[in-house]
C-alpha atoms as a PDB file:
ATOM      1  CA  UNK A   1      -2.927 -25.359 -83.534  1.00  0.00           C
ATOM      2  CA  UNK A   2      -5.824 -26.058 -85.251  1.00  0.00           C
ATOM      3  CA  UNK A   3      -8.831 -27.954 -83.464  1.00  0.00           C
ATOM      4  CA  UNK A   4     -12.154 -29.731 -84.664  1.00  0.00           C
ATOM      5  CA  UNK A   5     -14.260 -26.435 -84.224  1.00  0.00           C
ATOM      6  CA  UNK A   6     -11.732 -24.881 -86.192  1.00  0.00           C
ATOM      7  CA  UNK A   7     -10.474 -22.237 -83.362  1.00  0.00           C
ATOM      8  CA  UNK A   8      -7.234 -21.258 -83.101  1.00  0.00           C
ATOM      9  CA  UNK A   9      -5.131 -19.976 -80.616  1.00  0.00           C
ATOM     10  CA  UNK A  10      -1.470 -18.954 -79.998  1.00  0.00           C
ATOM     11  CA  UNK A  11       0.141 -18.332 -77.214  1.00  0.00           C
ATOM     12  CA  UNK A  12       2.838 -16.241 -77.041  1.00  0.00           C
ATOM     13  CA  UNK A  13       6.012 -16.724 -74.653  1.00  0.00           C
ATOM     14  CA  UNK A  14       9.615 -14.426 -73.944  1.00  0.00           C
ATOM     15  CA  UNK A  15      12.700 -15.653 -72.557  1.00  0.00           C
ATOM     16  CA  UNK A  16      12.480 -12.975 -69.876  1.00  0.00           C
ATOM     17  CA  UNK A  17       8.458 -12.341 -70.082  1.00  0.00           C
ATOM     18  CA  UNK A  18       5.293 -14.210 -69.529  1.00  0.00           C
ATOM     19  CA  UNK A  19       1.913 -13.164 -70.299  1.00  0.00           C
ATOM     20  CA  UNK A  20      -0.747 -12.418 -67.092  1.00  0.00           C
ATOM     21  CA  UNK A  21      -3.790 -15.057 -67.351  1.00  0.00           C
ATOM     22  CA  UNK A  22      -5.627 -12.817 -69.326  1.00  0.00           C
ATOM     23  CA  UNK A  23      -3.899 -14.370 -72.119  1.00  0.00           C
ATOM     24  CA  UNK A  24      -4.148 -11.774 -75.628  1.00  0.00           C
ATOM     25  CA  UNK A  25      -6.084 -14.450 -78.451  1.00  0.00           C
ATOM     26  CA  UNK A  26      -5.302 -14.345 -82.150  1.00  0.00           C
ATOM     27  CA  UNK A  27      -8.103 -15.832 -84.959  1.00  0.00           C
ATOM     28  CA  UNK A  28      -6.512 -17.901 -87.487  1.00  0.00           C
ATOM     29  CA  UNK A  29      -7.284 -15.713 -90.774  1.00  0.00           C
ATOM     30  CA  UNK A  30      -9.099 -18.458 -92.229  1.00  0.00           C
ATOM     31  CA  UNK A  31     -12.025 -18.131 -89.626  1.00  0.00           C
ATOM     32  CA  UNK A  32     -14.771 -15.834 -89.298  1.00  0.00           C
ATOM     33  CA  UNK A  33     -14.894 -13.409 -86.848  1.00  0.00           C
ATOM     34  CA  UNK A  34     -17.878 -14.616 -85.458  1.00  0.00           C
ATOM     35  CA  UNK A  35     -16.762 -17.869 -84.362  1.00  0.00           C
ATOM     36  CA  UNK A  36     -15.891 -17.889 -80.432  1.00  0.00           C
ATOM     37  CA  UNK A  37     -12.040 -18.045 -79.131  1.00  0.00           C
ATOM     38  CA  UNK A  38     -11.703 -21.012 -75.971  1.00  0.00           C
ATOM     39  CA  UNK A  39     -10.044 -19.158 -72.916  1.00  0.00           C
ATOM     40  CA  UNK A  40      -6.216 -20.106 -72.569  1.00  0.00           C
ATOM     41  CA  UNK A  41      -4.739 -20.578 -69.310  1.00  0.00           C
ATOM     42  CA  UNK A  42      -1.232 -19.536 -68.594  1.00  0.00           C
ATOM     43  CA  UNK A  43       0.801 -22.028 -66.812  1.00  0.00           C
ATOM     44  CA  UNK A  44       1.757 -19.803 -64.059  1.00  0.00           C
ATOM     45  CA  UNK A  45      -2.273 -19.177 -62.956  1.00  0.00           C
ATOM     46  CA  UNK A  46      -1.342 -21.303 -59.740  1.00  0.00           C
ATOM     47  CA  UNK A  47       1.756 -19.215 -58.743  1.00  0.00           C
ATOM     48  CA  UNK A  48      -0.209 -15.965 -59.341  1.00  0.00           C
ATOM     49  CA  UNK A  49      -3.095 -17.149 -57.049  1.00  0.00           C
ATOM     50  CA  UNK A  50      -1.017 -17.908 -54.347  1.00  0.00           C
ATOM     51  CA  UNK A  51       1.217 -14.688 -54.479  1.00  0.00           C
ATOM     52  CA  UNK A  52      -2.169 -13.102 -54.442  1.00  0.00           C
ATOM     53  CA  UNK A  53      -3.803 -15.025 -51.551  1.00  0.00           C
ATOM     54  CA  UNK A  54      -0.293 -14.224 -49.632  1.00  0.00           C
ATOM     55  CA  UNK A  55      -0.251 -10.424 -50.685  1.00  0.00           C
ATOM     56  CA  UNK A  56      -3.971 -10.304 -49.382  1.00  0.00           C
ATOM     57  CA  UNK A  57      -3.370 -12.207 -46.224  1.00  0.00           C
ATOM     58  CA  UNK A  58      -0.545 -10.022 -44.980  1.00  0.00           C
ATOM     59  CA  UNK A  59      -3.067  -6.772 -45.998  1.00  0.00           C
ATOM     60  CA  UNK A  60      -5.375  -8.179 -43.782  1.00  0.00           C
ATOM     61  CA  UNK A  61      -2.711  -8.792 -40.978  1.00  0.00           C
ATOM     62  CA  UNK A  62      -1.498  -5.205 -41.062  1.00  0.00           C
ATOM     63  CA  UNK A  63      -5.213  -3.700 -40.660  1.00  0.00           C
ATOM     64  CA  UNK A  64      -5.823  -5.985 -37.763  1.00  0.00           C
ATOM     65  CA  UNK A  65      -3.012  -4.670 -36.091  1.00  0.00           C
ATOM     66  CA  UNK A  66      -3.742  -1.525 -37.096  1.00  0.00           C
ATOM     67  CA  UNK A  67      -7.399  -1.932 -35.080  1.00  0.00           C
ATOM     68  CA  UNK A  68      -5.796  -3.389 -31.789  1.00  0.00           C
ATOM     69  CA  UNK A  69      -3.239  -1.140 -31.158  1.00  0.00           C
ATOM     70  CA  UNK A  70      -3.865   2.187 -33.173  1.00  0.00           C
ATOM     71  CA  UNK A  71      -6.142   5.165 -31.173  1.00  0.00           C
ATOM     72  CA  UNK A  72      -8.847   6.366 -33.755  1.00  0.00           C
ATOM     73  CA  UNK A  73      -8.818  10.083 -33.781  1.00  0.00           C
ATOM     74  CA  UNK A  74     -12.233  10.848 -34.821  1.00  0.00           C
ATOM     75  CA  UNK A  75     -15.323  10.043 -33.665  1.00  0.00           C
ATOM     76  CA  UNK A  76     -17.573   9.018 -36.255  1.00  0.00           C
ATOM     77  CA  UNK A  77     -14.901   5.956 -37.288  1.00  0.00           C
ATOM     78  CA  UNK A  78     -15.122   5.145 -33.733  1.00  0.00           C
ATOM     79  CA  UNK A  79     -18.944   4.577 -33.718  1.00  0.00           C
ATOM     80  CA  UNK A  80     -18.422   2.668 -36.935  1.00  0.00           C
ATOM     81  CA  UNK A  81     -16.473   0.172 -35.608  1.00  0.00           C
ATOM     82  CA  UNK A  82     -19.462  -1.575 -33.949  1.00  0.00           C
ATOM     83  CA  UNK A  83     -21.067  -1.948 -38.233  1.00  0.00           C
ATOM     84  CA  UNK A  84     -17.964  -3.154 -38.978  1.00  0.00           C
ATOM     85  CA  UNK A  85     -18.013  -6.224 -36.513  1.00  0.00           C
ATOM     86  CA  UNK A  86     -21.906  -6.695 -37.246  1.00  0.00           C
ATOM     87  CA  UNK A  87     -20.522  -7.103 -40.941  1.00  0.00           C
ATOM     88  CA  UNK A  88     -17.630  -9.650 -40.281  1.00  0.00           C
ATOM     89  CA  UNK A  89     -20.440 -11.700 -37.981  1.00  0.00           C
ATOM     90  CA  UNK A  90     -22.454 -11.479 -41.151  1.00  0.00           C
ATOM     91  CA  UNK A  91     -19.492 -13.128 -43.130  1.00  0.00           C
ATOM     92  CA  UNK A  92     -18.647 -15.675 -40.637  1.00  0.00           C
ATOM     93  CA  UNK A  93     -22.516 -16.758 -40.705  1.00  0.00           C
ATOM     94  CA  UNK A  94     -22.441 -17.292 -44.607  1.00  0.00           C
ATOM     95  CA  UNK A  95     -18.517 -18.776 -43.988  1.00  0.00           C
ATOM     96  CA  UNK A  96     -20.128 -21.627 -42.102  1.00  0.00           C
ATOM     97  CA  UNK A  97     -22.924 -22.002 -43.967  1.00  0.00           C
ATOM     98  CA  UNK A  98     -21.787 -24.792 -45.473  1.00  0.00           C
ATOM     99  CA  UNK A  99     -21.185 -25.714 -48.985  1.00  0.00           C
ATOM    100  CA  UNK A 100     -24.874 -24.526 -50.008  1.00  0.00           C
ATOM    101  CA  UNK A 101     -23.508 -21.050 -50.062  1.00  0.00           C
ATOM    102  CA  UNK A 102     -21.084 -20.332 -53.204  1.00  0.00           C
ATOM    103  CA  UNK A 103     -17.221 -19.748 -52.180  1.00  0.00           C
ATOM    104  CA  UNK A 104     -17.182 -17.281 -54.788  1.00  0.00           C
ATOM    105  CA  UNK A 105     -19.861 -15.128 -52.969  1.00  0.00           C
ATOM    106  CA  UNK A 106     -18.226 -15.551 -49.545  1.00  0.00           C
ATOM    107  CA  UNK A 107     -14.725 -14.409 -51.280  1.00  0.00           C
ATOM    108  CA  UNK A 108     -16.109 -11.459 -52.321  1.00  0.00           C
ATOM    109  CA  UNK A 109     -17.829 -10.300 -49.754  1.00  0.00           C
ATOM    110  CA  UNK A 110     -15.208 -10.771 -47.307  1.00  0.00           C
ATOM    111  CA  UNK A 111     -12.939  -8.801 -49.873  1.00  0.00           C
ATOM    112  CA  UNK A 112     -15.567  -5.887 -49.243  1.00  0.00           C
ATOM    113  CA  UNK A 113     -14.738  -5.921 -45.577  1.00  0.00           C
ATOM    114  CA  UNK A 114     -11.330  -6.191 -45.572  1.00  0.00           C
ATOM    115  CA  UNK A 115     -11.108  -3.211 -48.240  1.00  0.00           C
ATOM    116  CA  UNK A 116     -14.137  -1.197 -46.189  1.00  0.00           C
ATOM    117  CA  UNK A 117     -11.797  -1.737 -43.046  1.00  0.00           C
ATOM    118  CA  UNK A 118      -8.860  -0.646 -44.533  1.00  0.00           C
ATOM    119  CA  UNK A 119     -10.203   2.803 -46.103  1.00  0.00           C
ATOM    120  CA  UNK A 120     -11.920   3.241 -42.512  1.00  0.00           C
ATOM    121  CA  UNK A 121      -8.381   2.726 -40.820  1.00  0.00           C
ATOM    122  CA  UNK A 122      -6.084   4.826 -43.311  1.00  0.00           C
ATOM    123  CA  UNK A 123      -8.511   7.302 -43.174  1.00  0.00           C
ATOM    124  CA  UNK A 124      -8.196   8.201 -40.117  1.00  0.00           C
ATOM    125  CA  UNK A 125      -4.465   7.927 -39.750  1.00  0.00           C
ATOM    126  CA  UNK A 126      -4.478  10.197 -42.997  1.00  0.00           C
ATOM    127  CA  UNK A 127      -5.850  13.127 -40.856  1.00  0.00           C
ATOM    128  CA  UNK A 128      -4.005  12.592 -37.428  1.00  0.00           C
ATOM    129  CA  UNK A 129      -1.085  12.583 -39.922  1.00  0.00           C
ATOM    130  CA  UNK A 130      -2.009  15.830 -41.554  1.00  0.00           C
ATOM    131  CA  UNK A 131      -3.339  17.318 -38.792  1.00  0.00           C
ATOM    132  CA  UNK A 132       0.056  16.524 -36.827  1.00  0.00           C
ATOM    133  CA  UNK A 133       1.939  18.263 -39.860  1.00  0.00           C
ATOM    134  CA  UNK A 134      -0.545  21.059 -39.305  1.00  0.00           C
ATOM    135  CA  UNK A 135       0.280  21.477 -35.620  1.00  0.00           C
ATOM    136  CA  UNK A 136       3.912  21.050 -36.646  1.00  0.00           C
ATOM    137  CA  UNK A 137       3.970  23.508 -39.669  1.00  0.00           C
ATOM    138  CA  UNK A 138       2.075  26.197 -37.054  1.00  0.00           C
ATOM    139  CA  UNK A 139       4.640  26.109 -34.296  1.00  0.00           C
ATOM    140  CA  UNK A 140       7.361  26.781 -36.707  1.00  0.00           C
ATOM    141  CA  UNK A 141       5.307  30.000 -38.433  1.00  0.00           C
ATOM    142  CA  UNK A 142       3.545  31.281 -35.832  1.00  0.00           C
ATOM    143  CA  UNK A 143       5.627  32.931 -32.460  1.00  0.00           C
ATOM    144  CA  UNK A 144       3.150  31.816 -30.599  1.00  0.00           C
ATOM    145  CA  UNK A 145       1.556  28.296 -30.716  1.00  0.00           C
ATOM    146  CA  UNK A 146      -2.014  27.631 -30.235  1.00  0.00           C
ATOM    147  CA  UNK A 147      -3.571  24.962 -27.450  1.00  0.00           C
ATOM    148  CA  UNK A 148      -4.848  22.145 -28.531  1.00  0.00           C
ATOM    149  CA  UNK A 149      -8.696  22.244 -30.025  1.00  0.00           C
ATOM    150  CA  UNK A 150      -9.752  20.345 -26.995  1.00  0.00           C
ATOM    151  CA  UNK A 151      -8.494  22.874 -24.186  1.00  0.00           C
ATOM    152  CA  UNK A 152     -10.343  25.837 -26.358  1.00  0.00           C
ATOM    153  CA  UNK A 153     -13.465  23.623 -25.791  1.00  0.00           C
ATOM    154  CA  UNK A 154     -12.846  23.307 -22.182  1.00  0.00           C
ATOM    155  CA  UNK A 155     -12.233  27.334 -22.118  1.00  0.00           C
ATOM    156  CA  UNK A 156     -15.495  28.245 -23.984  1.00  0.00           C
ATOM    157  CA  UNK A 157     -17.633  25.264 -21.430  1.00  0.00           C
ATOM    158  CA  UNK A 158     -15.683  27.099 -18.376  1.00  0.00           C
ATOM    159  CA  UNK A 159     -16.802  30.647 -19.695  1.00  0.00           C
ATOM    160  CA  UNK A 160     -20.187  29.309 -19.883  1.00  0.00           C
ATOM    161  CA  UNK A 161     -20.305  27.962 -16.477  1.00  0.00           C
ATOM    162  CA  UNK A 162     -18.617  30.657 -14.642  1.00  0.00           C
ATOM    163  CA  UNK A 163     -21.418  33.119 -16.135  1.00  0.00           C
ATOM    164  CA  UNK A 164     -24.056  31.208 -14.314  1.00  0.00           C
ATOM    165  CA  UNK A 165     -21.482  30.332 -10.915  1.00  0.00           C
ATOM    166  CA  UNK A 166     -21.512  26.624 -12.221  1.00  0.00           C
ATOM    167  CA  UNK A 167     -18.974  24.714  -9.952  1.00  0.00           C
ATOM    168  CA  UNK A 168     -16.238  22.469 -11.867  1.00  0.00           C
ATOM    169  CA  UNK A 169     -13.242  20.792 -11.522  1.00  0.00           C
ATOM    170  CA  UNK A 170     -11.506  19.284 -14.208  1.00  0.00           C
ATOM    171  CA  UNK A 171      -8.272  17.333 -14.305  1.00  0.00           C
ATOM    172  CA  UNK A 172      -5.827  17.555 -17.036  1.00  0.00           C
ATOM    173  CA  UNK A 173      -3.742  13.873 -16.771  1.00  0.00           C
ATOM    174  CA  UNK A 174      -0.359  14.225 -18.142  1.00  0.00           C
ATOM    175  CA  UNK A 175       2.656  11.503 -17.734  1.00  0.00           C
ATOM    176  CA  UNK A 176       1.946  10.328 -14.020  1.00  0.00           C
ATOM    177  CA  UNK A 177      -1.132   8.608 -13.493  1.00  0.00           C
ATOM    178  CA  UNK A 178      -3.924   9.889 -11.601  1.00  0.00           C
ATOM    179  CA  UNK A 179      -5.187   6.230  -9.876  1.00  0.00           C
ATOM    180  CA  UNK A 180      -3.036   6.091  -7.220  1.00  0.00           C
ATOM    181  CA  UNK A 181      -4.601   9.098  -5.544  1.00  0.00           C
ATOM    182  CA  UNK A 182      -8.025   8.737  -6.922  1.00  0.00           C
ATOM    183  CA  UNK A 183     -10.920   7.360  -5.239  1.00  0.00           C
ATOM    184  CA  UNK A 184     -14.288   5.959  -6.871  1.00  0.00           C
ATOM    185  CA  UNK A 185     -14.543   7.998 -10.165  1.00  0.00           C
ATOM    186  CA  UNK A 186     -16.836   6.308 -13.269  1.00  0.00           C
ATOM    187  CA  UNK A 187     -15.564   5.617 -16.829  1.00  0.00           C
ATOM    188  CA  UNK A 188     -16.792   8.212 -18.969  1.00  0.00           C
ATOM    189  CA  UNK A 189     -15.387   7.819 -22.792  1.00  0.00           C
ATOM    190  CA  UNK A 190     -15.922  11.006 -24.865  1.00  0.00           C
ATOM    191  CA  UNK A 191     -15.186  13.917 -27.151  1.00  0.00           C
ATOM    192  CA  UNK A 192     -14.214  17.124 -25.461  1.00  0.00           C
ATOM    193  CA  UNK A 193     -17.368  19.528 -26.745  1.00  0.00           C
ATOM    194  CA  UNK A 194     -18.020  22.416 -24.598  1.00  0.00           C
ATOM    195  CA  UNK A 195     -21.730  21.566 -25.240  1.00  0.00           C
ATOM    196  CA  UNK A 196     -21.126  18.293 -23.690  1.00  0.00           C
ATOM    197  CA  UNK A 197     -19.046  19.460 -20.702  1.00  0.00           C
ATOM    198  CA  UNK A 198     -21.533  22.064 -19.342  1.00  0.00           C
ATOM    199  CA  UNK A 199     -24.338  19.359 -18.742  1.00  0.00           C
ATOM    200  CA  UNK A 200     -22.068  17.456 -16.403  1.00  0.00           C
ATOM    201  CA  UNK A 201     -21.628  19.563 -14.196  1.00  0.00           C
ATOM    202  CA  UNK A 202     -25.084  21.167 -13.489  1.00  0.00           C
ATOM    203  CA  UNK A 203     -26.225  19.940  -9.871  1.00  0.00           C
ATOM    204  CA  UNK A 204     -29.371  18.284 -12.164  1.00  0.00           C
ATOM    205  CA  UNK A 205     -26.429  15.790 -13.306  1.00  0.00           C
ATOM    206  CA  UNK A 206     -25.760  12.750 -11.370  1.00  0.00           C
ATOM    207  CA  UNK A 207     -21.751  13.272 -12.162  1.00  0.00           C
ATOM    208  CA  UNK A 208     -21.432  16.784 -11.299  1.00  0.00           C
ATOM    209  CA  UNK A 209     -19.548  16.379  -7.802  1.00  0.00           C
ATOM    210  CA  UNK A 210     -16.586  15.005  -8.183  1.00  0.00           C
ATOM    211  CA  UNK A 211     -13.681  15.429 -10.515  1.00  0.00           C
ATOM    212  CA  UNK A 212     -13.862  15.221 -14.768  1.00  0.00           C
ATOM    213  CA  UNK A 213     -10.467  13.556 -15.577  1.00  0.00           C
ATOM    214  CA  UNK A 214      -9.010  14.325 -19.289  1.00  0.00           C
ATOM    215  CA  UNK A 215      -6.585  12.409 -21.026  1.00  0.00           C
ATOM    216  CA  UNK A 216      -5.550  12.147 -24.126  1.00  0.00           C
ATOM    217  CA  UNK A 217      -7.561  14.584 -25.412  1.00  0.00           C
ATOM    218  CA  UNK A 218     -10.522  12.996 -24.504  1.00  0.00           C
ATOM    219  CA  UNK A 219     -12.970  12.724 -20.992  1.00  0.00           C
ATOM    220  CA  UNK A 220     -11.998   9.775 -19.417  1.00  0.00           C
ATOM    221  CA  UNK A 221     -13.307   9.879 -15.432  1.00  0.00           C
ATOM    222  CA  UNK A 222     -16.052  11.753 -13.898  1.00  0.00           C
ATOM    223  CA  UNK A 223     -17.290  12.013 -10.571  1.00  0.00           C
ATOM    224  CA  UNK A 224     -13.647  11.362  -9.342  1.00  0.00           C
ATOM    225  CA  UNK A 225     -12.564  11.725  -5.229  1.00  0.00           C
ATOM    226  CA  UNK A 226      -9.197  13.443  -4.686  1.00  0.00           C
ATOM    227  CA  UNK A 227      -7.067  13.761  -2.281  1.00  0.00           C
ATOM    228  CA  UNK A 228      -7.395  17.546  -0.484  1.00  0.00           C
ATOM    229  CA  UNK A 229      -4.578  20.220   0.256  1.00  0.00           C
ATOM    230  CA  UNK A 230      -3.862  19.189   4.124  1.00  0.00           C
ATOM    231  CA  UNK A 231      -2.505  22.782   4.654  1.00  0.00           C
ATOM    232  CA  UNK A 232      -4.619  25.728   6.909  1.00  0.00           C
ATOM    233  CA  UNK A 233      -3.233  28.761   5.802  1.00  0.00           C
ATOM    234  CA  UNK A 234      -5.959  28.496   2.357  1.00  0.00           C
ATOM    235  CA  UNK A 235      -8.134  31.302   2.455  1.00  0.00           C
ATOM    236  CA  UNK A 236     -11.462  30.094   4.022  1.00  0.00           C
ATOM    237  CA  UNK A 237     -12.949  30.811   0.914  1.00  0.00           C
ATOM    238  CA  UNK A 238     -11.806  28.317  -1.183  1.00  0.00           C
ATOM    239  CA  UNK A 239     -14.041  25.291  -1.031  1.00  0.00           C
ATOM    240  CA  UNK A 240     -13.559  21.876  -1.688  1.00  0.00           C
ATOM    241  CA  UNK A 241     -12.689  21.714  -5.700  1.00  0.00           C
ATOM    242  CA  UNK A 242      -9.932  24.148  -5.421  1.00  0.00           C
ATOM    243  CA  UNK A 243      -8.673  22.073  -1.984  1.00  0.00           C
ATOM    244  CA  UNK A 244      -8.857  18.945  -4.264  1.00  0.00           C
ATOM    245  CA  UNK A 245      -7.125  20.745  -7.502  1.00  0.00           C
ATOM    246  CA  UNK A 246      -4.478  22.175  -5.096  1.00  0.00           C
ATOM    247  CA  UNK A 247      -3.935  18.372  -3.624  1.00  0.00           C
ATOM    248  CA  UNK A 248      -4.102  16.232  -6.697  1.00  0.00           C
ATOM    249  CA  UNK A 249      -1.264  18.869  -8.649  1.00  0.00           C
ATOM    250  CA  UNK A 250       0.853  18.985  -5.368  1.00  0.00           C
ATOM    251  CA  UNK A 251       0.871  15.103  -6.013  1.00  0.00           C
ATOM    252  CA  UNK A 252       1.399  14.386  -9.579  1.00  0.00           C
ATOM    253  CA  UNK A 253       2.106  16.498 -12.703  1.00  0.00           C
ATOM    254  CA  UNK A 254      -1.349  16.913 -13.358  1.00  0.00           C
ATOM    255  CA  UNK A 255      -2.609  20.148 -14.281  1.00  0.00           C
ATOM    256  CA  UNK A 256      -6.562  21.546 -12.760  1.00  0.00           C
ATOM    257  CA  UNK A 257      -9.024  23.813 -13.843  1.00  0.00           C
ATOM    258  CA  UNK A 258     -11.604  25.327 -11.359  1.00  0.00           C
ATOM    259  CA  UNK A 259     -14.826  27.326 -11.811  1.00  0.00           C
ATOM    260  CA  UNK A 260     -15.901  28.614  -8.121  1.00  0.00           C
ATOM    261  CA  UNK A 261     -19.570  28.206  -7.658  1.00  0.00           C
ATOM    262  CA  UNK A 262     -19.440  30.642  -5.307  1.00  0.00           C
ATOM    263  CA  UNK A 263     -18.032  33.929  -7.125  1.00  0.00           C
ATOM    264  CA  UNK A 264     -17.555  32.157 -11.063  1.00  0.00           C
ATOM    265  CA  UNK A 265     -13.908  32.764 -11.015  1.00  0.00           C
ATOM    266  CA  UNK A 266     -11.816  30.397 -13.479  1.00  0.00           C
ATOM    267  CA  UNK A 267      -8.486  29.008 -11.748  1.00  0.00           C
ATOM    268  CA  UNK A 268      -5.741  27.046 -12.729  1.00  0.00           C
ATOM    269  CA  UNK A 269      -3.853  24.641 -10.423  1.00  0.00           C
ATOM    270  CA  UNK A 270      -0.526  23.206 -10.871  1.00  0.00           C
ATOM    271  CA  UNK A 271       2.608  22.102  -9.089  1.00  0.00           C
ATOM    272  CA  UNK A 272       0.403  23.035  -5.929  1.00  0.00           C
ATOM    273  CA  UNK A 273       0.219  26.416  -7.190  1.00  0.00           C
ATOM    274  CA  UNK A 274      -3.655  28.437  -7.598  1.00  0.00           C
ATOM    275  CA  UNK A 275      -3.619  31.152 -10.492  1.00  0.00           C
ATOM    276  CA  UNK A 276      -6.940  32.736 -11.129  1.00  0.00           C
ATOM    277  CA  UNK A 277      -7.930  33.351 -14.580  1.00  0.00           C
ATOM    278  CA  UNK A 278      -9.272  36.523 -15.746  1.00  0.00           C
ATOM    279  CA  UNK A 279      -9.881  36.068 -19.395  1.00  0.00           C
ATOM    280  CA  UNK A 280      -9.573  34.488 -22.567  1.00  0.00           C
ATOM    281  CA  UNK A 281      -5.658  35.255 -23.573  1.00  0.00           C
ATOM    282  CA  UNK A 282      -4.503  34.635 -19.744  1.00  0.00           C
ATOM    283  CA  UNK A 283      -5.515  31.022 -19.897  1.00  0.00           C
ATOM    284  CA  UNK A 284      -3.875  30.556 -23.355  1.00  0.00           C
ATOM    285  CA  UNK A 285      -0.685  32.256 -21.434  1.00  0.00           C
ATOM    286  CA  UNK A 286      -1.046  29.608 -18.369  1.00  0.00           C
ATOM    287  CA  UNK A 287      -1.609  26.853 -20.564  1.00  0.00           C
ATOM    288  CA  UNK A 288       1.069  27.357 -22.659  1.00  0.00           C
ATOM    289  CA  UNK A 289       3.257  28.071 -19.413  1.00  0.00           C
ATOM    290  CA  UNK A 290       2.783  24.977 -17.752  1.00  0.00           C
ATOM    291  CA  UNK A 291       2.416  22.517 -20.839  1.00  0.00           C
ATOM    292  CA  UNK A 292       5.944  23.287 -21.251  1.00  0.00           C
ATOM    293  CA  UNK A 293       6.923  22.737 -17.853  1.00  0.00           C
ATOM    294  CA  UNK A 294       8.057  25.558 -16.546  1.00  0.00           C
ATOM    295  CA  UNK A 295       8.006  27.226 -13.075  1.00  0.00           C
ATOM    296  CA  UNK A 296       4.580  28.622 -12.711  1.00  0.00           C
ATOM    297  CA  UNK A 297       6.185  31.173 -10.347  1.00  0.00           C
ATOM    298  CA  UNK A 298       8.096  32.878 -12.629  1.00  0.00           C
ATOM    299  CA  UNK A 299       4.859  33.251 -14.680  1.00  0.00           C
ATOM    300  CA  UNK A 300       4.995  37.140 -15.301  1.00  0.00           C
ATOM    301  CA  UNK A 301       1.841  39.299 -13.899  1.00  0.00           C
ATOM    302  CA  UNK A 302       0.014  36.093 -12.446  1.00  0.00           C
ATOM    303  CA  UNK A 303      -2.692  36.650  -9.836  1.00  0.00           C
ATOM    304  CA  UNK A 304      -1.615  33.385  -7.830  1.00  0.00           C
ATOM    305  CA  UNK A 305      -1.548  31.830  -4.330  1.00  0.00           C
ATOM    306  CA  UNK A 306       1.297  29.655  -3.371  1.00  0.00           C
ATOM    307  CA  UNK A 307       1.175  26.948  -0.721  1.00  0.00           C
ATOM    308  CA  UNK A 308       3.661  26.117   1.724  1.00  0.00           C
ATOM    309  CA  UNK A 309       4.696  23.147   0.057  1.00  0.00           C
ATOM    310  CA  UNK A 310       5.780  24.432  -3.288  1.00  0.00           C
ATOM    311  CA  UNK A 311       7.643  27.367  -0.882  1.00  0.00           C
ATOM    312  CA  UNK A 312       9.083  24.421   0.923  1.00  0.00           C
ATOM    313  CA  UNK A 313      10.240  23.326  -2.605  1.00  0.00           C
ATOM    314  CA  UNK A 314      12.026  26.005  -3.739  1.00  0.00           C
ATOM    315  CA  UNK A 315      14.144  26.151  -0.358  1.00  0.00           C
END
């Protein structure tokens, strides 16, 4: 139709079809193209907003739970998790405001988290994912599989520290936990870096006795108190990290890795079992061994020392 300011407008409709808000406009031929065309809205704006307010709502629902229950891979998404909840205080601050503040602005910007949040999230669970696929895609091409990046880390920090007869005991948790039998011990949340792991353990640290628990690929524990091997026949020259590695994997499925401060000889503990570590490609062999639970006795041309209790084991 045709109004006072001489603007026209049509609206078109299908059977099967209707237009999105942003409604096409036609000028009646008779007016200039100059003259301005007055917005249309479509009758099914209010449906639309809702379905949108509903598709964003369960967007935001799914990232949430992705935060609470999802383990962030890498590091730097990690530390940005603390910006992120400065932000969302920052929104709730303007939220409350009061009606001084414009809803439009407080829309937006809380669209800016929730999208910011989400990229942060999928992110990260794009490059465990691909990373996985990597580890995956490896296994099957290569004969040999490779450790995990973390337990090459711990290798190069134990090659540093047994060059300078740096004592260390760390504790590789698997299934069972470690609690049970630990005593004391400190939270201590970080990336394996071999760079990080030599520090702790020089006698200027204030964590270096004790025990450095890993877990999921990351330090959890230091300073930990385990139980020792109660048996009499050890050679008097082990001390009391190897005692403690030989006691905690005599225990639980855990697996240890010594550096003697006394001679810097690498050793690897498990199922109560002590196999020293020569070089580089033995550990990987070890490693690989024991990861897959096998019998670390039938570990072909292993320098090891068995205790009476896995003998008593085997009987």
């Amino acid at each position: 139709m045709l109004d006072d300011g001489c603007r026209m407008t049509f609206v078109i409709r299908f059977p099967f079809f209707s237009f999105p808000p942003f409604i096409r406009y036609l000028h009646h031929p008779d007016v200039t193209s100059h003259i301005n065309v007055r917005p249309c809205i479509a009758v099914n704006d209010h449906e639309t907003f809702k379905r949108r307010n509903m598709l964003i709502t369960i967007m935001a629902v799914i990232i949430a739970l992705g935060y609470f229950f999802y383990s962030f891979r890498l590091s730097w998404i990690r530390a940005s998790l603390r910006y992120l909840i400065g932000v969302f205080c920052f929104w709730a601050a303007v939220f409350f405001a009061g009606p001084s503040v414009n809803p439009e602005f407080v829309r937006v910007a809380g669209m800016i988290f929730l999208i910011l949040s989400g990229v942060l999230l999928g992110t990260d669970m794009l490059i465990a994912l691909v990373l996985w696929f990597g580890e995956r895609l490896g296994n099957i091409f290569h004969k040999t599989p490779q450790l995990p990046h973390y337990l090459l880390e711990i290798w190069s920090a134990m090659e540093r520290m047994a060059s300078r007869k740096v004592g260390a005991l760390i504790i590789l948790q698997r299934k069972q936990p470690l609690c049970p039998f630990m005593k004391g011990g400190m939270p201590f949340d970080a990336e394996i870096k071999s760079e990080i792991l030599v520090p702790l353990f020089l006698t200027s640290s204030p964590v270096h006795d004790g025990a450095l628990v890993v877990h999921k690929g990351r330090m959890q524990t230091v300073k930990g108190i385990l139980p020792l091997a109660s048996l009499s026949d050890l050679s008097p020259s082990f001390g009391t990290r190897h005692r403690a590695a030989i006691g905690i994997t005599e225990k639980t499925d855990a697996i240890a890795l010594v550096v003697s401060e006394e001679r810097g000889q690498i050793s690897v503990a498990y199922r109560g079992c002590l196999v020293h570590i020569a070089d580089r490609a033995e550990f990987m062999k070890t490693l690989q061994w024991v990861l897959k639970n096998k019998n670390i006795l039938r570990l072909k041309n292993a320098s090891f020392i068995v205790t009476t209790k896995v003998l008593d084991d085997l009987t």
